[in-house]
C-alpha atoms as a PDB file:
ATOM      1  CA  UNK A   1       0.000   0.000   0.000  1.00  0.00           C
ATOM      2  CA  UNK A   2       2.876   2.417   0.422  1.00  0.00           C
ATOM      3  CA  UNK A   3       1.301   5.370   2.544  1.00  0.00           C
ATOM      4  CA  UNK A   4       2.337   7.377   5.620  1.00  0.00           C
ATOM      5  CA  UNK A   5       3.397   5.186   8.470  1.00  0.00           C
ATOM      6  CA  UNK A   6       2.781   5.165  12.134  1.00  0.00           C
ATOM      7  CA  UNK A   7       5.154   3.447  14.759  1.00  0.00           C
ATOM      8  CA  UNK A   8       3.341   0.750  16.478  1.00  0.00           C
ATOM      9  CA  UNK A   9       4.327  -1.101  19.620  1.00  0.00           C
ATOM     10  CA  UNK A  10       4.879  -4.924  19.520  1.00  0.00           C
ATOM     11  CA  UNK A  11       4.391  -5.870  23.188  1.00  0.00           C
ATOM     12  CA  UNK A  12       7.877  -5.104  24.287  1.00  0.00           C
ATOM     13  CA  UNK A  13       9.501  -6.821  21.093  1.00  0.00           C
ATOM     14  CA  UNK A  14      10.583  -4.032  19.326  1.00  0.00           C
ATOM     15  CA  UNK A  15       8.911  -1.196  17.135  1.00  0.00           C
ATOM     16  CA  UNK A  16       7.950  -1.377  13.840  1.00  0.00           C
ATOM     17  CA  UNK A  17       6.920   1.160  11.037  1.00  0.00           C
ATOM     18  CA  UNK A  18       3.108   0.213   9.750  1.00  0.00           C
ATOM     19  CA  UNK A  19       1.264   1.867   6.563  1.00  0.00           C
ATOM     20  CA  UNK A  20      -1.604   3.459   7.850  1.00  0.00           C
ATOM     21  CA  UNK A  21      -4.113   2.209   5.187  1.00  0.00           C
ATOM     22  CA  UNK A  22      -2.761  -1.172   6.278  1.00  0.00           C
ATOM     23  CA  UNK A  23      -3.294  -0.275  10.078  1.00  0.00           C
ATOM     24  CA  UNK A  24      -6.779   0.773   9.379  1.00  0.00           C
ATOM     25  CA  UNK A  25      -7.510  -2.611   6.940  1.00  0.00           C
ATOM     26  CA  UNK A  26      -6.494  -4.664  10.317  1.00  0.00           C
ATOM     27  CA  UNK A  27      -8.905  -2.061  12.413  1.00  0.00           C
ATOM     28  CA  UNK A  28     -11.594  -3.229  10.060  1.00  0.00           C
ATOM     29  CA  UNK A  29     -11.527  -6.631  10.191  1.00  0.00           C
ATOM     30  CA  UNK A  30     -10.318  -7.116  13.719  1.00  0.00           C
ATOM     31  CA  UNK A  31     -11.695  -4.545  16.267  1.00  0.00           C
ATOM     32  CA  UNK A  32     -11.253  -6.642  19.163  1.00  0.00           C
ATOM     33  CA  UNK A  33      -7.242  -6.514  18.474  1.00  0.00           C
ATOM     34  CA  UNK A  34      -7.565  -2.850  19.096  1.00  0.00           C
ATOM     35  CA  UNK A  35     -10.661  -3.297  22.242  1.00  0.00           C
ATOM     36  CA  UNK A  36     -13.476  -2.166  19.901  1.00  0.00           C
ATOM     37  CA  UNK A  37     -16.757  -3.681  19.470  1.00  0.00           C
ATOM     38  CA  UNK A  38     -16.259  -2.693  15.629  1.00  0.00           C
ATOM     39  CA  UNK A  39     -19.182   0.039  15.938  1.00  0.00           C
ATOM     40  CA  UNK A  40     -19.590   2.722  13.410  1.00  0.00           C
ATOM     41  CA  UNK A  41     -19.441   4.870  16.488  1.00  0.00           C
ATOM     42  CA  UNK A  42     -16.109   3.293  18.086  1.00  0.00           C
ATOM     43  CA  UNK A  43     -14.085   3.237  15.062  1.00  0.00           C
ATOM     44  CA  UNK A  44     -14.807   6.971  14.464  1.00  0.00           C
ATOM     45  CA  UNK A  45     -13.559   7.466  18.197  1.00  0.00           C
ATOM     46  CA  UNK A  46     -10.702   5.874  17.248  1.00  0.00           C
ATOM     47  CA  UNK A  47     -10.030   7.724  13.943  1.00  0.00           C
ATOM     48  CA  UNK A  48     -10.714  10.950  15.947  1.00  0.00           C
ATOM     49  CA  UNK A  49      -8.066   9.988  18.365  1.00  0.00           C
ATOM     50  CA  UNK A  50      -5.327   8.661  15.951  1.00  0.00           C
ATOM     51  CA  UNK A  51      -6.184  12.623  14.417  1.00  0.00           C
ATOM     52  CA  UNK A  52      -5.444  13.963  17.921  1.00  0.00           C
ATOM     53  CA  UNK A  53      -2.176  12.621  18.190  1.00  0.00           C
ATOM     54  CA  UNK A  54      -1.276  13.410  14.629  1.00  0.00           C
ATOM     55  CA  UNK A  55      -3.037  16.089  12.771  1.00  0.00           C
ATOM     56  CA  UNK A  56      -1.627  15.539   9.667  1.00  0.00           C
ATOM     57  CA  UNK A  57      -3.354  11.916   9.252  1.00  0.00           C
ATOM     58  CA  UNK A  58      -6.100  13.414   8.715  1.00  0.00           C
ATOM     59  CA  UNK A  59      -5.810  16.405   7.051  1.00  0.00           C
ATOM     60  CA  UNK A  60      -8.371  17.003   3.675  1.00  0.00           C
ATOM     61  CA  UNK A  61     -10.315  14.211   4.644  1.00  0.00           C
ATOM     62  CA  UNK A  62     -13.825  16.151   5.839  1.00  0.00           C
ATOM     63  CA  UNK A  63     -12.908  18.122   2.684  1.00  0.00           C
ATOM     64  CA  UNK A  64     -12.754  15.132   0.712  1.00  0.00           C
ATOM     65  CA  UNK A  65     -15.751  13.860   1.846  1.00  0.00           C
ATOM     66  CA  UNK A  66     -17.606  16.876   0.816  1.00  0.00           C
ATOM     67  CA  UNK A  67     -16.364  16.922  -2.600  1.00  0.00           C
ATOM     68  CA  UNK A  68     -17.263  12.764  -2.607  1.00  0.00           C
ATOM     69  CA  UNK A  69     -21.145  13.982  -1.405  1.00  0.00           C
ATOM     70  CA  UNK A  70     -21.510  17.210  -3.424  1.00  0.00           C
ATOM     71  CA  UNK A  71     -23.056  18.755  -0.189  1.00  0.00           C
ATOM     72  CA  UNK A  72     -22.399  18.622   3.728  1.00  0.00           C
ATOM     73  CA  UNK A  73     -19.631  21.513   4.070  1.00  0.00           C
ATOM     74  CA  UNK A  74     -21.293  22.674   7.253  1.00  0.00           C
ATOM     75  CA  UNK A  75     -21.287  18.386   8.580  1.00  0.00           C
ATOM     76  CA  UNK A  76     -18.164  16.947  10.726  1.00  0.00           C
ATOM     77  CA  UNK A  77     -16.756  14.241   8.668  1.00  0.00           C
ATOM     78  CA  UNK A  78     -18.388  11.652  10.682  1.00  0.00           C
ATOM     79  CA  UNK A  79     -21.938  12.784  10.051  1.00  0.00           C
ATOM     80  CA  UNK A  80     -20.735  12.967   6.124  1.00  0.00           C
ATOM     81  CA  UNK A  81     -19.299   9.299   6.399  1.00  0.00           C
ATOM     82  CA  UNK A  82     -22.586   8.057   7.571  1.00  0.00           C
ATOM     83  CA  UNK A  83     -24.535   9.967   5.718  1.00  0.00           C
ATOM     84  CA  UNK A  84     -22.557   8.455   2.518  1.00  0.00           C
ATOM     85  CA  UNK A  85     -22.907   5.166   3.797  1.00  0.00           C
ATOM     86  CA  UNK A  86     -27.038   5.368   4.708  1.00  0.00           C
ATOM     87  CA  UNK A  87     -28.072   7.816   2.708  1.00  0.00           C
ATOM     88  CA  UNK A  88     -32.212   6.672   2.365  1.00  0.00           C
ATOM     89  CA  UNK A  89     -32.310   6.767   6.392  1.00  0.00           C
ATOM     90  CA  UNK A  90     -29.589   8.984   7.459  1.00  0.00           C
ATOM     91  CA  UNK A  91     -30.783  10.636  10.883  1.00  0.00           C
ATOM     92  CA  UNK A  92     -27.822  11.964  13.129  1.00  0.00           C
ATOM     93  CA  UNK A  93     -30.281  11.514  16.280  1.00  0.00           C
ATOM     94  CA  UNK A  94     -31.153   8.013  15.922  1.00  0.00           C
ATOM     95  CA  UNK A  95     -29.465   5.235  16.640  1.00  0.00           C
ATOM     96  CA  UNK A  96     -28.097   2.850  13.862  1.00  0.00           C
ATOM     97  CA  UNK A  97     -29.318  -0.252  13.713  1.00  0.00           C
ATOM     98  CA  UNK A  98     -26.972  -3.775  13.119  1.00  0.00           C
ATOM     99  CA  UNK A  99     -27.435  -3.782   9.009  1.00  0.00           C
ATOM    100  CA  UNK A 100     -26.634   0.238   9.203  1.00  0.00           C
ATOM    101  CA  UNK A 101     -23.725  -0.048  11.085  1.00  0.00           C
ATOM    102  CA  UNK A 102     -21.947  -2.499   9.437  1.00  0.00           C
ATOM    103  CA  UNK A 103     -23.037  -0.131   6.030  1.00  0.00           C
ATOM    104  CA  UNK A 104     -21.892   2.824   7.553  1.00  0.00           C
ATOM    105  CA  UNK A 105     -18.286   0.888   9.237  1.00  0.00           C
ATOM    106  CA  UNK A 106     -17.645  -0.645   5.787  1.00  0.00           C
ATOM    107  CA  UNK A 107     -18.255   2.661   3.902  1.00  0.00           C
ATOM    108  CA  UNK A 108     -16.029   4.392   6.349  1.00  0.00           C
ATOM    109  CA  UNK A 109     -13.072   1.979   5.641  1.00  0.00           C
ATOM    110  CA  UNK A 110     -13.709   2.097   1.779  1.00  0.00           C
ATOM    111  CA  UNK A 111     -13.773   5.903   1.791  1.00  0.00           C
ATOM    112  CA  UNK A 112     -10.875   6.209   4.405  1.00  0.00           C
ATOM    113  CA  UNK A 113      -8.801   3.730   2.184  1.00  0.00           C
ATOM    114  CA  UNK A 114      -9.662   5.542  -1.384  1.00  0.00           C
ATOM    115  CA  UNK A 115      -8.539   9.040   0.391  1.00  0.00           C
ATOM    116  CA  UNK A 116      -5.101   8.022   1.886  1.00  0.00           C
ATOM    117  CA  UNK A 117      -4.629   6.906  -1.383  1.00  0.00           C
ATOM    118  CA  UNK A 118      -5.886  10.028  -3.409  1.00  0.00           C
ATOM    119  CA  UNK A 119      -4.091  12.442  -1.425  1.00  0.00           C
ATOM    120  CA  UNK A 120      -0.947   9.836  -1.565  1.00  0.00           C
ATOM    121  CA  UNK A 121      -0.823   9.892  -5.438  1.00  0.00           C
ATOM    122  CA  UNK A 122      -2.687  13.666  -6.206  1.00  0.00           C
ATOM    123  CA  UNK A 123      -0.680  16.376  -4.222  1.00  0.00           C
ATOM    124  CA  UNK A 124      -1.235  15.603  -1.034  1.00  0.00           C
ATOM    125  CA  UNK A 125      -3.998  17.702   0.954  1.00  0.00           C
ATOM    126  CA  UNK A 126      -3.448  20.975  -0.155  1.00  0.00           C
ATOM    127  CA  UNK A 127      -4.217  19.727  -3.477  1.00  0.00           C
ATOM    128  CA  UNK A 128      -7.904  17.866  -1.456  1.00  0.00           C
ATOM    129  CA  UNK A 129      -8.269  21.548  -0.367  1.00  0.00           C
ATOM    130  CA  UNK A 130      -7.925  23.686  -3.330  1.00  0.00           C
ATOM    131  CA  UNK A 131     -10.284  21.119  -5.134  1.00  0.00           C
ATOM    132  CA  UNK A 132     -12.805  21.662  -2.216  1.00  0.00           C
ATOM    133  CA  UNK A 133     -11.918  25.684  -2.131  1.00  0.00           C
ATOM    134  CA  UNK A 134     -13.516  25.242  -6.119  1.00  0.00           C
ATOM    135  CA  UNK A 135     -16.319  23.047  -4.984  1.00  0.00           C
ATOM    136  CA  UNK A 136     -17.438  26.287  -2.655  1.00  0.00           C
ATOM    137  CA  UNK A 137     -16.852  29.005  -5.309  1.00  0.00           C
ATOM    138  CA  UNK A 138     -19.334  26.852  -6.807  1.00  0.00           C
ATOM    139  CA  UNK A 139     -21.760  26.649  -4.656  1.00  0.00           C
ATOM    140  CA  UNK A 140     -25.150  29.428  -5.384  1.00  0.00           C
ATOM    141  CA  UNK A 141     -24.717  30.188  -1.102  1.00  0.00           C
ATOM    142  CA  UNK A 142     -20.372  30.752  -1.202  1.00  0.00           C
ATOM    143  CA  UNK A 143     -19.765  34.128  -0.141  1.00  0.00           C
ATOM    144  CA  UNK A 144     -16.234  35.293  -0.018  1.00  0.00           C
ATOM    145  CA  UNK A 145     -16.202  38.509   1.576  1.00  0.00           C
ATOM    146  CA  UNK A 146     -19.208  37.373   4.177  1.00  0.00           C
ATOM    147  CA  UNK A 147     -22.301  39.076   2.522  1.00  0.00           C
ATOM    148  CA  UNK A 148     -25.740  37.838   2.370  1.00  0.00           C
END
């Protein structure tokens, strides 16, 4: 896969450098390795705290996902992840049922995957971000210098 890597501890064996799309595939199909119950919810707690401790993972991904929807700039990123992934019954208030969350977990991974590598092999994110920066000059409600 050939991304960014993280450093990962190997139970007192040693370090070792991991590809973060690789990382996240394991996350996927194993979130009891990591102590998750493999919830939509969890895994974007997790996501949200790998972003914490580095900023950069991260970066042009809620911008991505806008571009990817063609709407949601005022959404976080997880509201426009599930909102991809359950679009017919998307309600931010209720809870998502077993069929839903495995939709909106396996959408999450597939759109997480396809940005690493996007913003791998197109400019990184300040290439994400002067695509989205178009998107809103697009947009009939864009208003640059703040009037109605």
């Amino acid at each position: 896969m050939g991304g960014p890597s993280v450093v990962v501890g190997l139970g007192g064996h040693g370090r070792m450098a991991m590809d973060y799309r690789e990382l996240f595939d394991k996350l996927h199909r194993r979130p009891g390795m990591f102590g998750l119950d493999g919830s939509f919810g969890q895994f974007t707690a997790f996501l949200q705290g790998y972003r914490m401790a580095d900023a950069r993972l991260l970066d042009g991904w809620r911008e991505w996902l806008v571009i990817q929807f063609d709407a949601g700039n005022n959404l976080t990123w997880q509201a426009l992840a599930r909102r991809l992934a359950t679009p017919e019954e998307y309600s931010p208030l209720l809870p998502l049922d077993d069929v839903q969350n495995r939709a909106a977990s396996d959408t999450l991974f597939r759109l997480l995957d396809r940005f690493l590598a996007e913003r791998e092999s197109s400019g990184g994110a300040s290439a994400i971000k002067a695509a989205h920066q178009a998107w809103m000059e697009r947009q009939s409600w864009y208003r640059p210098d703040g009037s109605a």
